[in-house]
Protein backbone atom coordinates (compact mmCIF):
# COMPACT_ATOMS: atom_id res chain seq x y z
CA UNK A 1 -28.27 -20.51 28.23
CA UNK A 2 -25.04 -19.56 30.12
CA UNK A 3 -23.21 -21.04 28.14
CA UNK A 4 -24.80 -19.46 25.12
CA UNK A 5 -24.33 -15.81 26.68
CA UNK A 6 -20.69 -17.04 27.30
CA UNK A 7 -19.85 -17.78 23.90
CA UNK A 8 -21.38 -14.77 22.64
CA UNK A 9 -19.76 -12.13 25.09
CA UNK A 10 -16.35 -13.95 24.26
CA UNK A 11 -16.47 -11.73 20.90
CA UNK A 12 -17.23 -8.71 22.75
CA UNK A 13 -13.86 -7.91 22.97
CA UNK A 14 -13.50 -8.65 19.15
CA UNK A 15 -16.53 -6.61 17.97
CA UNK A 16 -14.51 -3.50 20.14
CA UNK A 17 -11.19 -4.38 18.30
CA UNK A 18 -13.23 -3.93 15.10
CA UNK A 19 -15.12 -0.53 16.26
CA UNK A 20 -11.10 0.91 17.59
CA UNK A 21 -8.95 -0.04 14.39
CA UNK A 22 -11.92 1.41 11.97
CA UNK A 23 -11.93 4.53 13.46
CA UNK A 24 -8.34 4.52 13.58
CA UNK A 25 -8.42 4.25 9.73
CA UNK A 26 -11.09 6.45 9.09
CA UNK A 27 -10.61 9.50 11.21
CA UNK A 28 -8.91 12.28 8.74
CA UNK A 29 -9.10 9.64 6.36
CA UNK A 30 -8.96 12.62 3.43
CA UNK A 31 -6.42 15.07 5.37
CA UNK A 32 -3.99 14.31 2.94
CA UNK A 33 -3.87 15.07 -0.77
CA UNK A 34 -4.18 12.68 -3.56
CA UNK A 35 -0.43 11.44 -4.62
CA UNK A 36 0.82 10.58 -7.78
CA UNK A 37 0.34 6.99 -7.25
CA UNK A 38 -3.12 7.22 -6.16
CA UNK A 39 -3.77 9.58 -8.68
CA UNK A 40 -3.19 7.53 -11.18
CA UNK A 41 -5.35 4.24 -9.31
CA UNK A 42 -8.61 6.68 -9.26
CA UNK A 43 -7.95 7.76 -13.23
CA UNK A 44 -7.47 3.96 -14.07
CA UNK A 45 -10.15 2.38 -12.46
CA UNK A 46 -12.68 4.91 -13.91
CA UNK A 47 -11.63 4.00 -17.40
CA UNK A 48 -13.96 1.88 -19.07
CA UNK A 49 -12.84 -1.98 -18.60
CA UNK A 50 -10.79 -1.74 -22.59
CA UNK A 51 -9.33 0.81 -21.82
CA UNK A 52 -8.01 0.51 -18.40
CA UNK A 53 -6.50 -2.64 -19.37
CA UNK A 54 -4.65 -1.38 -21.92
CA UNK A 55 -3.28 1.49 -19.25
CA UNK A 56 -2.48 -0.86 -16.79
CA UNK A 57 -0.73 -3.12 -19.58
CA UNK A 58 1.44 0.01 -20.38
CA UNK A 59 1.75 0.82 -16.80
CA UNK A 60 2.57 -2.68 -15.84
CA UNK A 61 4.00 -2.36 -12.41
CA UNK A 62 0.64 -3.92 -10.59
CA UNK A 63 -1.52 -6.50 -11.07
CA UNK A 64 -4.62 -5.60 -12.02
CA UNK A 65 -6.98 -6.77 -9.33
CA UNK A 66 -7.03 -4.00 -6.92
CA UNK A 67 -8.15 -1.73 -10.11
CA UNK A 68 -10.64 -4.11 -11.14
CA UNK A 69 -12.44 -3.97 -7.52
CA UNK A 70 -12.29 -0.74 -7.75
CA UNK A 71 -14.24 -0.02 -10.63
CA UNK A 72 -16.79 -1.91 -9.29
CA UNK A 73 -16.87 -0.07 -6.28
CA UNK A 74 -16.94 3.72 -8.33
CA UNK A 75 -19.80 2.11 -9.98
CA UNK A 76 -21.58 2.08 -6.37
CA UNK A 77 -20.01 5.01 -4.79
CA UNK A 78 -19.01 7.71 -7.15
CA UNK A 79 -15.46 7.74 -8.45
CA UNK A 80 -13.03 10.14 -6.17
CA UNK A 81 -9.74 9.94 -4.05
CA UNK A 82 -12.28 9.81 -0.60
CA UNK A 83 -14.18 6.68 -1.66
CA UNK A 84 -10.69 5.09 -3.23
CA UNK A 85 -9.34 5.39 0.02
CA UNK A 86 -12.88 4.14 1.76
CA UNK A 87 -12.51 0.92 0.25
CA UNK A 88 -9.15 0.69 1.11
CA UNK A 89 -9.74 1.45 4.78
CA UNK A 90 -12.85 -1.47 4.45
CA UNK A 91 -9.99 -4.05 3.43
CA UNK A 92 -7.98 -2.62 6.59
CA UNK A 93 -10.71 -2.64 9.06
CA UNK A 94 -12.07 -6.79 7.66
CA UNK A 95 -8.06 -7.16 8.06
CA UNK A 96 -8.39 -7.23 11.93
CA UNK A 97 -11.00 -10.21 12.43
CA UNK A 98 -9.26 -12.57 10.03
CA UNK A 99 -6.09 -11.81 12.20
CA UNK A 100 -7.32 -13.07 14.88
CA UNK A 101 -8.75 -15.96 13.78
CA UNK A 102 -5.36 -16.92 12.43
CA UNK A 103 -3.86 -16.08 15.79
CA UNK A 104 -6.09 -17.84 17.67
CA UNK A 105 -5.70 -21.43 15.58
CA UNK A 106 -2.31 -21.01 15.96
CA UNK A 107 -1.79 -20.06 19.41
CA UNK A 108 -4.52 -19.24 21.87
CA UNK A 109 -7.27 -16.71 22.30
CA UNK A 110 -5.14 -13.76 24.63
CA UNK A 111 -2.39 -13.43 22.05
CA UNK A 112 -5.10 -13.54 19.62
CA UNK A 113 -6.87 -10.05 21.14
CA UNK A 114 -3.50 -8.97 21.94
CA UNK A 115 -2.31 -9.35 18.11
CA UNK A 116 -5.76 -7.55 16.73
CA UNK A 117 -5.25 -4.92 19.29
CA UNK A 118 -2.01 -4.24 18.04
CA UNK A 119 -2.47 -3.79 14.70
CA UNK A 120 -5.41 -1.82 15.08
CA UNK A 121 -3.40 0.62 15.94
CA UNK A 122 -0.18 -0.18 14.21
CA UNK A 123 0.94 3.00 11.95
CA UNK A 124 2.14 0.86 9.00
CA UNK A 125 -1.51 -0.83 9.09
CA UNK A 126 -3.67 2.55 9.73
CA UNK A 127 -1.17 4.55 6.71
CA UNK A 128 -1.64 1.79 3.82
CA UNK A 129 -5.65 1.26 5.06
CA UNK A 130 -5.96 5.09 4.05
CA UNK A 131 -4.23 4.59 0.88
CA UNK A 132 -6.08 4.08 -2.55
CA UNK A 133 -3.61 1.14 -2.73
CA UNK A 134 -3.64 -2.52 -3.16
CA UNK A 135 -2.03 -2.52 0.04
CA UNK A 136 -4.49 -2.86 2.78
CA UNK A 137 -6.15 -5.58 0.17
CA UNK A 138 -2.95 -7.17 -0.21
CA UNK A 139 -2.73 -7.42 3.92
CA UNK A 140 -6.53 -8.52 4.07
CA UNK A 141 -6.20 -11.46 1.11
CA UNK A 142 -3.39 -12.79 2.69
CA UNK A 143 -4.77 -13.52 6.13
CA UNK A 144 -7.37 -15.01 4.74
CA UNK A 145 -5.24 -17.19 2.30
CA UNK A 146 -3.38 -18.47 5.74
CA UNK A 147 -6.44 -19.52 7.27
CA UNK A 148 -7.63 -21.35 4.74
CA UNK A 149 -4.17 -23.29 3.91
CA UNK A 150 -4.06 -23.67 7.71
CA UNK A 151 -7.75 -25.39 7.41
CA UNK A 152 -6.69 -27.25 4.51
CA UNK A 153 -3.78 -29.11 5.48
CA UNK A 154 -5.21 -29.84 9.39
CA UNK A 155 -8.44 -30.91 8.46
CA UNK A 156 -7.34 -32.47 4.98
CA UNK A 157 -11.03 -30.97 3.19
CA UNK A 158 -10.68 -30.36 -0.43
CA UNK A 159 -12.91 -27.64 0.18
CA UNK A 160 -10.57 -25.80 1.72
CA UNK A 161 -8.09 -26.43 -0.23
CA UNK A 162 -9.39 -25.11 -3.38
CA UNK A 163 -10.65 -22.32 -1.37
CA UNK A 164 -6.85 -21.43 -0.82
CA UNK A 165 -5.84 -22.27 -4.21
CA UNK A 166 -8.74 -19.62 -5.20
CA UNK A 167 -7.93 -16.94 -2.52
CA UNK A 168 -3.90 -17.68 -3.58
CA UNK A 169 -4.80 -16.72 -7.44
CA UNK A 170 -6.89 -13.33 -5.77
CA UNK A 171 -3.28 -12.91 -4.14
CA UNK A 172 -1.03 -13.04 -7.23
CA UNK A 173 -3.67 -10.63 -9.14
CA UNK A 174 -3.08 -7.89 -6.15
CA UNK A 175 0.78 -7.78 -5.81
CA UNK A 176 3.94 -9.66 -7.46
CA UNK A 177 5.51 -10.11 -3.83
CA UNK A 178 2.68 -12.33 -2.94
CA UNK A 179 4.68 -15.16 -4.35
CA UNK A 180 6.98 -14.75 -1.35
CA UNK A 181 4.52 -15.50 0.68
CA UNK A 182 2.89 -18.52 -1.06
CA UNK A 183 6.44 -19.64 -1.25
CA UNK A 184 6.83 -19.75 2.07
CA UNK A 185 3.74 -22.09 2.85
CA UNK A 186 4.69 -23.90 0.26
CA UNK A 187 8.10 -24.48 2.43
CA UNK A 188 6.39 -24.90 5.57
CA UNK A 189 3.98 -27.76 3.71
CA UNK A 190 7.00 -29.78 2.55
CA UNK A 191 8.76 -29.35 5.91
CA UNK A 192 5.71 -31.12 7.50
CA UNK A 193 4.56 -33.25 5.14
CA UNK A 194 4.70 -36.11 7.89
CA UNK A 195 2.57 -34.23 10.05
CA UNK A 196 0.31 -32.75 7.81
CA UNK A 197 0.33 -34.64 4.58
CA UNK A 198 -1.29 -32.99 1.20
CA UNK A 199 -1.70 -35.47 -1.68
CA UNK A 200 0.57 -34.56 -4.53
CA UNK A 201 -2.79 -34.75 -6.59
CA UNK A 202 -3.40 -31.57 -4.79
CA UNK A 203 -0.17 -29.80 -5.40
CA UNK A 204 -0.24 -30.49 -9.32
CA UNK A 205 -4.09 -29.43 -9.54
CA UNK A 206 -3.11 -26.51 -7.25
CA UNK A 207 0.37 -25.31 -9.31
CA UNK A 208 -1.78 -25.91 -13.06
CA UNK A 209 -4.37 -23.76 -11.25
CA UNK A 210 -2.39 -20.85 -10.40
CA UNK A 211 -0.08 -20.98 -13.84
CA UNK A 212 -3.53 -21.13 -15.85
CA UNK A 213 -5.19 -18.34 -13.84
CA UNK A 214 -1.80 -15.97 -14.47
CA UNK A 215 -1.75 -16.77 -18.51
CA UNK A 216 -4.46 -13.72 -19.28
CA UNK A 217 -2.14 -11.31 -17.44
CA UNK A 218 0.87 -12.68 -18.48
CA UNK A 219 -0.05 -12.81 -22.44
CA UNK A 220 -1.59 -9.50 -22.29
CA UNK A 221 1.64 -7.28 -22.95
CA UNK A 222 2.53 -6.47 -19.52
CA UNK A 223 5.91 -8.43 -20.01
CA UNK A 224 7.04 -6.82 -23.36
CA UNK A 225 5.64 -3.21 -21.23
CA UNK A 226 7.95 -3.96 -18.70
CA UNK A 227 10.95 -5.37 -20.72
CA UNK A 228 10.91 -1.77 -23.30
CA UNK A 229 10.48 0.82 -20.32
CA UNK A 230 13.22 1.63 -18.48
CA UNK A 231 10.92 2.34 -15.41
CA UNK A 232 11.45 -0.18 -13.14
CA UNK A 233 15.27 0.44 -13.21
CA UNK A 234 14.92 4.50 -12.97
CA UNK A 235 12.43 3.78 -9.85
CA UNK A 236 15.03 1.86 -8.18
CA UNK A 237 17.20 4.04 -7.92
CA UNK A 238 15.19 5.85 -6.07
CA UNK A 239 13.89 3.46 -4.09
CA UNK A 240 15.51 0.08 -4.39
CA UNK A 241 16.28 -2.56 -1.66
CA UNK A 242 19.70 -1.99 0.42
CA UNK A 243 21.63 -4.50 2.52
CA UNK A 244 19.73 -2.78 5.66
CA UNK A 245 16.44 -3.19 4.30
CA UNK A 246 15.64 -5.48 6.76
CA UNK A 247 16.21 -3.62 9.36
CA UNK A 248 14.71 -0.51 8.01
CA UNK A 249 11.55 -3.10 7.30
CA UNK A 250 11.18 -4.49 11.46
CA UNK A 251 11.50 0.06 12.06
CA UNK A 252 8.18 0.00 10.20
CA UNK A 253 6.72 -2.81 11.34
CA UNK A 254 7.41 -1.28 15.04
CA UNK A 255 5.89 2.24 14.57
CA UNK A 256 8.81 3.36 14.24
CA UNK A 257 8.15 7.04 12.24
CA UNK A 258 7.29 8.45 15.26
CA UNK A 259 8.32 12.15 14.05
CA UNK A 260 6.70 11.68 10.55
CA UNK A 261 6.56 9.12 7.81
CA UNK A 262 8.99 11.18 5.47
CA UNK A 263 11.15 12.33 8.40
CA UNK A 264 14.27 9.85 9.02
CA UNK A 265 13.91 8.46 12.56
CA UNK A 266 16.66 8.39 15.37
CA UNK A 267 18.18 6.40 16.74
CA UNK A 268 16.79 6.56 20.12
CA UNK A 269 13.06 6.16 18.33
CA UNK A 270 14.75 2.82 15.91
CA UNK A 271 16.20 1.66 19.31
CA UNK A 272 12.83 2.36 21.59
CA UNK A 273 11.02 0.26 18.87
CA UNK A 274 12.92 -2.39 19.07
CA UNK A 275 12.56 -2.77 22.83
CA UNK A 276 8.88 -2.26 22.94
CA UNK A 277 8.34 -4.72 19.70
CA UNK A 278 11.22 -6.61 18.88
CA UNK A 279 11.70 -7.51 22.24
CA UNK A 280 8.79 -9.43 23.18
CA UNK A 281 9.23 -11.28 19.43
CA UNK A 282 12.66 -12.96 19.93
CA UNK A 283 10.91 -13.45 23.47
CA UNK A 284 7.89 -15.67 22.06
CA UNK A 285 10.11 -17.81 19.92
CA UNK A 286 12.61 -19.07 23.10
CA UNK A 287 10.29 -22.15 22.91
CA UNK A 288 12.33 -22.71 19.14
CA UNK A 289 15.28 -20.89 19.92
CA UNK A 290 15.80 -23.01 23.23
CA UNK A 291 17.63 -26.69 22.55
CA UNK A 292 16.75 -26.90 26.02
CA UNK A 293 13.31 -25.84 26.74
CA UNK A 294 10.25 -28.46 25.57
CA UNK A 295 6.70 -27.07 23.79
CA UNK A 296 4.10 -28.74 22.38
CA UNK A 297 4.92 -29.81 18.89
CA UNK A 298 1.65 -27.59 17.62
CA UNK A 299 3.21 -24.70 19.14
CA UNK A 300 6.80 -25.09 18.15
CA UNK A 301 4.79 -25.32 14.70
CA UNK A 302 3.16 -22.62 15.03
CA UNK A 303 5.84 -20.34 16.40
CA UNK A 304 7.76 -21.62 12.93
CA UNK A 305 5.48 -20.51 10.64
CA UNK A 306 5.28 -17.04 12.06
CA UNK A 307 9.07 -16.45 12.13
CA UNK A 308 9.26 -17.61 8.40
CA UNK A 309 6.51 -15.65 7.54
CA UNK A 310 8.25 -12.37 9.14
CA UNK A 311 11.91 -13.11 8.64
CA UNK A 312 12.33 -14.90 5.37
CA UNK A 313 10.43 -11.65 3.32
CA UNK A 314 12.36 -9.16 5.74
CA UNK A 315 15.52 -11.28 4.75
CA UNK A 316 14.93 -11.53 1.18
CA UNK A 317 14.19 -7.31 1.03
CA UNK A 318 17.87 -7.03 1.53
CA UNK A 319 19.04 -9.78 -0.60
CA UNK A 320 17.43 -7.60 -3.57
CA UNK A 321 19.95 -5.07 -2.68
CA UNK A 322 21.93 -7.17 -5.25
CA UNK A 323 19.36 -7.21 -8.00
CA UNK A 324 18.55 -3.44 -8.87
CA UNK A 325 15.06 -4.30 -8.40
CA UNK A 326 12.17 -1.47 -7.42
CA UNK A 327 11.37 -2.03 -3.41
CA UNK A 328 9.37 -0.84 -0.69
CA UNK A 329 8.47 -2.03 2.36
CA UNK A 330 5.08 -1.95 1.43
CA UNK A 331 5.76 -4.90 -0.64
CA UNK A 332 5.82 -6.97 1.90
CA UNK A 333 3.13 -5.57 4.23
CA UNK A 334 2.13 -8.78 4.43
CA UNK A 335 4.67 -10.02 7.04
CA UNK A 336 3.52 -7.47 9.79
CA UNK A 337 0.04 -9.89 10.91
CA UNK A 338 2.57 -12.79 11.53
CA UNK A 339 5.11 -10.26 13.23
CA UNK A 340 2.53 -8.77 15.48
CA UNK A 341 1.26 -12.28 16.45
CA UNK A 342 5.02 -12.96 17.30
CA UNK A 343 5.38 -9.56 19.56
CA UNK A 344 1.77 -10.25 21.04
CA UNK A 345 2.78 -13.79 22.62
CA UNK A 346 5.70 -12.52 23.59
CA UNK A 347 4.06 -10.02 25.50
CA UNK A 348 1.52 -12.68 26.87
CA UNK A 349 4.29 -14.87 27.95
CA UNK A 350 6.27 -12.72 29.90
CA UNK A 351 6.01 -14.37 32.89
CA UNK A 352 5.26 -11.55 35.81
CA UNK A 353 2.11 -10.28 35.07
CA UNK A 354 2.85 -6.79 35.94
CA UNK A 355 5.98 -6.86 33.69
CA UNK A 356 3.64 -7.90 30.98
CA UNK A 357 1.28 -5.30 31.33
CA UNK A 358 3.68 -2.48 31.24
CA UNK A 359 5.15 -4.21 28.19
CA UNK A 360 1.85 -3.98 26.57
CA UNK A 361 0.96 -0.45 28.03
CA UNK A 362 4.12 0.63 26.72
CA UNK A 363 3.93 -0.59 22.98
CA UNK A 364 0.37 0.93 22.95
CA UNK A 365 1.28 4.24 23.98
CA UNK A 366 4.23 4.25 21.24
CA UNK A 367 1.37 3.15 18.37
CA UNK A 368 -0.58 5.61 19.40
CA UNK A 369 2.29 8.29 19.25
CA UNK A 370 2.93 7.08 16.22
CA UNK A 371 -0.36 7.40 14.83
CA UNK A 372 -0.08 11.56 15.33
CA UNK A 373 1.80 12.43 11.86
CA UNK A 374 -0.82 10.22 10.02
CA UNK A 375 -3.25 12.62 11.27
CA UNK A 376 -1.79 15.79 12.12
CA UNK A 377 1.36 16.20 9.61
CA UNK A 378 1.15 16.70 5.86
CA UNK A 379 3.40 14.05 4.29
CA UNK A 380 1.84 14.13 0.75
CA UNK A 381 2.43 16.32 -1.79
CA UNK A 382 -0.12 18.76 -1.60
CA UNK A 383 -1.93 18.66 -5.29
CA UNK A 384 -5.52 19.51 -3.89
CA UNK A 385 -4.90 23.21 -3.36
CA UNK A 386 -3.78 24.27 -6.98
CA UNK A 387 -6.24 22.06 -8.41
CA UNK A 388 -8.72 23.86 -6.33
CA UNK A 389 -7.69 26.87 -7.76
CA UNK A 390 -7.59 25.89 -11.56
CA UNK A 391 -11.21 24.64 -11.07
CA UNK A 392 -11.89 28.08 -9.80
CA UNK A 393 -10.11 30.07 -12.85
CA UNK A 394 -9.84 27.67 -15.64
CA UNK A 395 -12.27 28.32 -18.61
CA UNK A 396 -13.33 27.74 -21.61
CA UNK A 397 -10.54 28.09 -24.45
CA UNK A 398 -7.86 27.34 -21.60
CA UNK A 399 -5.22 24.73 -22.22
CA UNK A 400 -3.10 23.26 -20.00
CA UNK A 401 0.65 21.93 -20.65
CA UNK A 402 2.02 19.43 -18.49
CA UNK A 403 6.09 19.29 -17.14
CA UNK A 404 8.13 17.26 -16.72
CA UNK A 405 7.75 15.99 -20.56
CA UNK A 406 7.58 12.77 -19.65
CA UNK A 407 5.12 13.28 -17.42
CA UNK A 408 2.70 14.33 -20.03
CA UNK A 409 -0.78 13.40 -19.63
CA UNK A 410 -0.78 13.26 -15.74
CA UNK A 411 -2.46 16.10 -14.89
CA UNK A 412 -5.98 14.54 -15.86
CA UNK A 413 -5.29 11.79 -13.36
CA UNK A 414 -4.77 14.59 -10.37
CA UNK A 415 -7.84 16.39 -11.99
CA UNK A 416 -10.23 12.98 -12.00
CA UNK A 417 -9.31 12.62 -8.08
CA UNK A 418 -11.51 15.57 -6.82
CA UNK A 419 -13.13 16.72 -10.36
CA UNK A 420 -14.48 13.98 -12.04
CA UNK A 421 -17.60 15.16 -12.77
CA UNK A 422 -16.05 18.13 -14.59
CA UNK A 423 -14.79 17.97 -17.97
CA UNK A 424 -11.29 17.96 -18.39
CA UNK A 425 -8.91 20.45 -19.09
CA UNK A 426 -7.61 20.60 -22.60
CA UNK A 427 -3.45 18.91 -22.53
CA UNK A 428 -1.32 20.39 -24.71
CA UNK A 429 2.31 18.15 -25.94
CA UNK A 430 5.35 19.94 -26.07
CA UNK A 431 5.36 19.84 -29.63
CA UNK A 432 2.20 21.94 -29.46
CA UNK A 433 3.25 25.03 -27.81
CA UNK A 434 5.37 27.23 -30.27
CA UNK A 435 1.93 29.37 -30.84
CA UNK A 436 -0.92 29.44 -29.88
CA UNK A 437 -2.67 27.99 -33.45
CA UNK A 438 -4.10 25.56 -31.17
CA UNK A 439 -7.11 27.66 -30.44
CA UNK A 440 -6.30 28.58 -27.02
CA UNK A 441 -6.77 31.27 -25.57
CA UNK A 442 -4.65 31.09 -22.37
CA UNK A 443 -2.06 28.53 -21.44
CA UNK A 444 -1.80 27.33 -18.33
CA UNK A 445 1.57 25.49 -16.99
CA UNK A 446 1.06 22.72 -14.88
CA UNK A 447 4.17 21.56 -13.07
CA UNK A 448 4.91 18.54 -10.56
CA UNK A 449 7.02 19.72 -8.54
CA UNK A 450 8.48 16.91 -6.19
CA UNK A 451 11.99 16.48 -6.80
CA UNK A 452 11.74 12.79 -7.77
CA UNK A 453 9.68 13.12 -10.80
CA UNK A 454 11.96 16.42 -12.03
CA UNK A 455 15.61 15.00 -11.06
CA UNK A 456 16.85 15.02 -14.97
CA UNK A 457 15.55 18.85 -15.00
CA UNK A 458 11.90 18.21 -15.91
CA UNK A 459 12.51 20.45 -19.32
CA UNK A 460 10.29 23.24 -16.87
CA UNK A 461 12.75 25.50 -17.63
CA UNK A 462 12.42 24.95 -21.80
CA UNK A 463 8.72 24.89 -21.92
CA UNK A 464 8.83 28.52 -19.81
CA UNK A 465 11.04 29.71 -21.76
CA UNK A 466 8.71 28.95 -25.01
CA UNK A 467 5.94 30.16 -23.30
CA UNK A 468 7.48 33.44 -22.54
CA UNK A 469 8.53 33.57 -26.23
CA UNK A 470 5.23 34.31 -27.05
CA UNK A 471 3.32 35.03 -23.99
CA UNK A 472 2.92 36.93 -20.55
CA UNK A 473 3.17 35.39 -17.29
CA UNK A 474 -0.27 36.59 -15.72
CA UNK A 475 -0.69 34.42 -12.62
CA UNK A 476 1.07 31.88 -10.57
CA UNK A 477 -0.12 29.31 -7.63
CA UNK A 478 2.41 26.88 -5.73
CA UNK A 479 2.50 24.36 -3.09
CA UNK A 480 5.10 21.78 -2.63
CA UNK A 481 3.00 19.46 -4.74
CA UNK A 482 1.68 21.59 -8.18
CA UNK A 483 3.42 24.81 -9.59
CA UNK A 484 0.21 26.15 -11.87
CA UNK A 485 1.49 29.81 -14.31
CA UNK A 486 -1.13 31.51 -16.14
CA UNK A 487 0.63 32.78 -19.32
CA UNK A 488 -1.98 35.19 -22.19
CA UNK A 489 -0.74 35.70 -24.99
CA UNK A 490 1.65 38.54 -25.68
CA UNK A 491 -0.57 41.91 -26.47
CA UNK A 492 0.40 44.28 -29.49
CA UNK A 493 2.59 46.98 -29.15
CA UNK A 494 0.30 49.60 -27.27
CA UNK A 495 -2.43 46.97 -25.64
CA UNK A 496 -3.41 45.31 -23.10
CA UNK A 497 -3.19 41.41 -23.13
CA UNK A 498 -6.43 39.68 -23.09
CA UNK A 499 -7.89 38.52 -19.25
């Protein structure tokens, strides 16, 4: 009986982990507003199944798992930005147990806790887990992908093994980068084969798996999408990889935005991060980096597979500097569990026991600094306000024209975020505004303001000018997300417009 109680009180500390990181990712899970990108994951997945798939054909830049789940889940919950992001904070919060179960078969039990601890409150972890993103999904399919490829090759069951193959396929449907990461198990399979040999059966039933399982995506359209639209080379530009990307990667991975996610970080917080994280990683892989010291071959292992995990995807971010390729850090969320596992037995190695809980005390305080302009600081565009107050004013006969012109037909995704029970407001083109013979009765102007999605000039000023051809500014609401104008048409000579 003892020994019962023991077992079970070991996952006390566990089931605590578990209560800390959710309420990390759900406190002021909806303080920020709905962003384009999330906008348009909410408008998707409450499509019915034909026709998102043909919008996420045409939109092509993400698998389409993540939208699939989520359909499912608006069918339970209601469709809306708050139980998007709910889901996404679910994936976050399951994240934490599967990390340390990975940690622990790898290493031990302390820098298991230490590692779930960590990234419980790690600010790259708690920002994507209140995302309506694949992200946190992305994170959460991957650890358990390593698990089961770690159970498959040491205990050689073909159960698990087709459980990874499976759980690899879930991978490829959530994110293209994925592959990086299957690519480098793949590497650390071949490297020890000897050790841990798969029969090539296996590998060939494995690889026709996964090329059979992407054919439906692959022959739906999405490459001829992707090939005709100039998208993913405009988006680079704006946020492509650099030959510092991996450094600017590790600065994330360490908490690094202590003074807000859209605020560039000094170099006294890039340095600090390093020390308090970086540190203690180089520090847990001296048993590798040592021709002199001896480890257990498990742990040298071990230790491998978590530095190529981390430092091959960090390493290939900046090789894509080369490529013109679209890139975020994001893309590789993945490689922060293995990196944390790395800084966590670092810190439970240090080998004066004070030293190492200062080390510790130290990197917690800075995640939890770090976790402030999550909460507190508005880093989002802020489209919730003006939609707020077109709910309020719009009415029947109203039309609404969209800017930039390319960016036609967004505004229904902002308005299906917090409105979706509401019918939606009538779009006009740009081709339909030189009167008003399209039966409306007021016109209002819609305009995303951030600077990325107007850097050509947005055409704002050519549609206001039209408008004001024929009509009468009335009204006008901005934020730095939406600029919403109220334009009635132009009254006789002698009258008042219509209100």
């Amino acid at each position: 009986m003892l020994r019962t109680l023991r077992h079970r009180s070991g996952w006390v500390p566990v089931a605590a982990l578990l209560l800390l990181g959710a309420a990390a990712r759900l406190y002021r899970i909806d303080h920020q507003s709905v962003w384009c990108d999330e906008a348009f994951s909410v408008y998707a997945a409450s499509l019915p199944l034909p026709a998102m798939n043909e919008r996420l054909v045409r939109d092509f830049v993400q698998p389409p798992l993540h939208y699939y789940l989520l359909h499912v889940w608006f069918e339970v919950t209601g469709v809306g930005i708050f139980q998007a992001r709910l889901l996404a904070a679910l994936f976050g919060i399951l994240s934490l147990p599967l990390l340390f179960a990975v940690a622990r078969r790898l290493l031990d039990r302390r820098t298991a806790v230490l590692a779930t601890l960590l990234l419980a409150l790690s600010q790259f972890a708690v920002q994507y887990s209140q995302e309506a993103r694949p992200y946190s999904q992305y994170l959460f399919l991957f650890l358990a992908a390593l698990w089961l490829f770690l159970e498959a090759i040491e205990s050689g069951r073909p159960v698990a093994w087709w459980l990874f193959v499976g759980c690899a396929a879930l991978l490829l449907y959530t994110h293209y980068f994925s592959a990086v990461a299957l690519a480098v198990l793949v590497l650390f399979a071949w490297v020890y084969r000897k050790r841990y040999p798969v029969p090539w059966t296996r590998w060939a039933g494995a690889a026709c798996f996964l090329a059979a399982a992407c054919v439906p995506w692959l022959t739906s359209g999405v490459i001829d999408a992707a090939r005709r639209s100039g998208k993913i080379a405009r988006v680079a530009r704006l946020i492509g990889a650099h030959w510092y990307s991996a450094v600017g990667g590790l600065h994330w991975f360490n908490s690094g935005k202590i003074q807000g996610v859209q605020v560039p970080s000094p170099p006294w917080a890039i340095l600090a991060g390093g020390l308090l994280f970086t540190l203690p990683a180089l520090w847990a892989l001296k048993p590798i980096l040592s021709c002199r010291e001896r480890s257990e071959p498990k742990q040298r292992m071990a230790l491998l597979l978590l530095a190529s995990l981390t430092a091959l995807p960090l390493a290939g971010s900046s090789a894509l500097a080369f490529l013109d390729v679209q890139y975020h850090v994001r893309y590789i969320i993945f490689a922060l569990a293995p990196y944390l596992v790395l800084v966590a037995r670092g810190i439970a190695t240090i080998p004066s026991p004070w030293l190492s809980r200062a080390a510790l005390a130290s990197a917690l305080c800075w995640s939890l600094l770090a976790l402030r302009p999550l909460y507190f600081q508005t880093y989002k565009e802020d489209y919730r306000s003006p939609l707020a107050y077109l709910n309020a004013n719009y009415r029947g006969g109203d039309c609404c024209v969209s800017a930039p012109r390319h960016w036609d037909g967004r505004m229904p995704y902002y308005w299906h975020s917090y409105y979706s029970r509401r019918p939606e407001p009538r779009v006009l083109r740009f081709g339909e505004i030189d009167s008003w013979r399209g039966g409306c009765g007021r016109i209002w102007l819609v305009w995303d303001v951030p600077w990325y999605l107007n850097r050509r000039g947005g055409n704002v000023e050519e549609i206001k000018r039209k408008l004001e051809s024929f009509a009468t500014l009335a009204d006008q609401y901005r934020t730095d997300g939406l600029e919403i104008s109220l334009f009635l048409p132009s009254a006789p000579h002698g009258k008042e417009p219509p209100r």
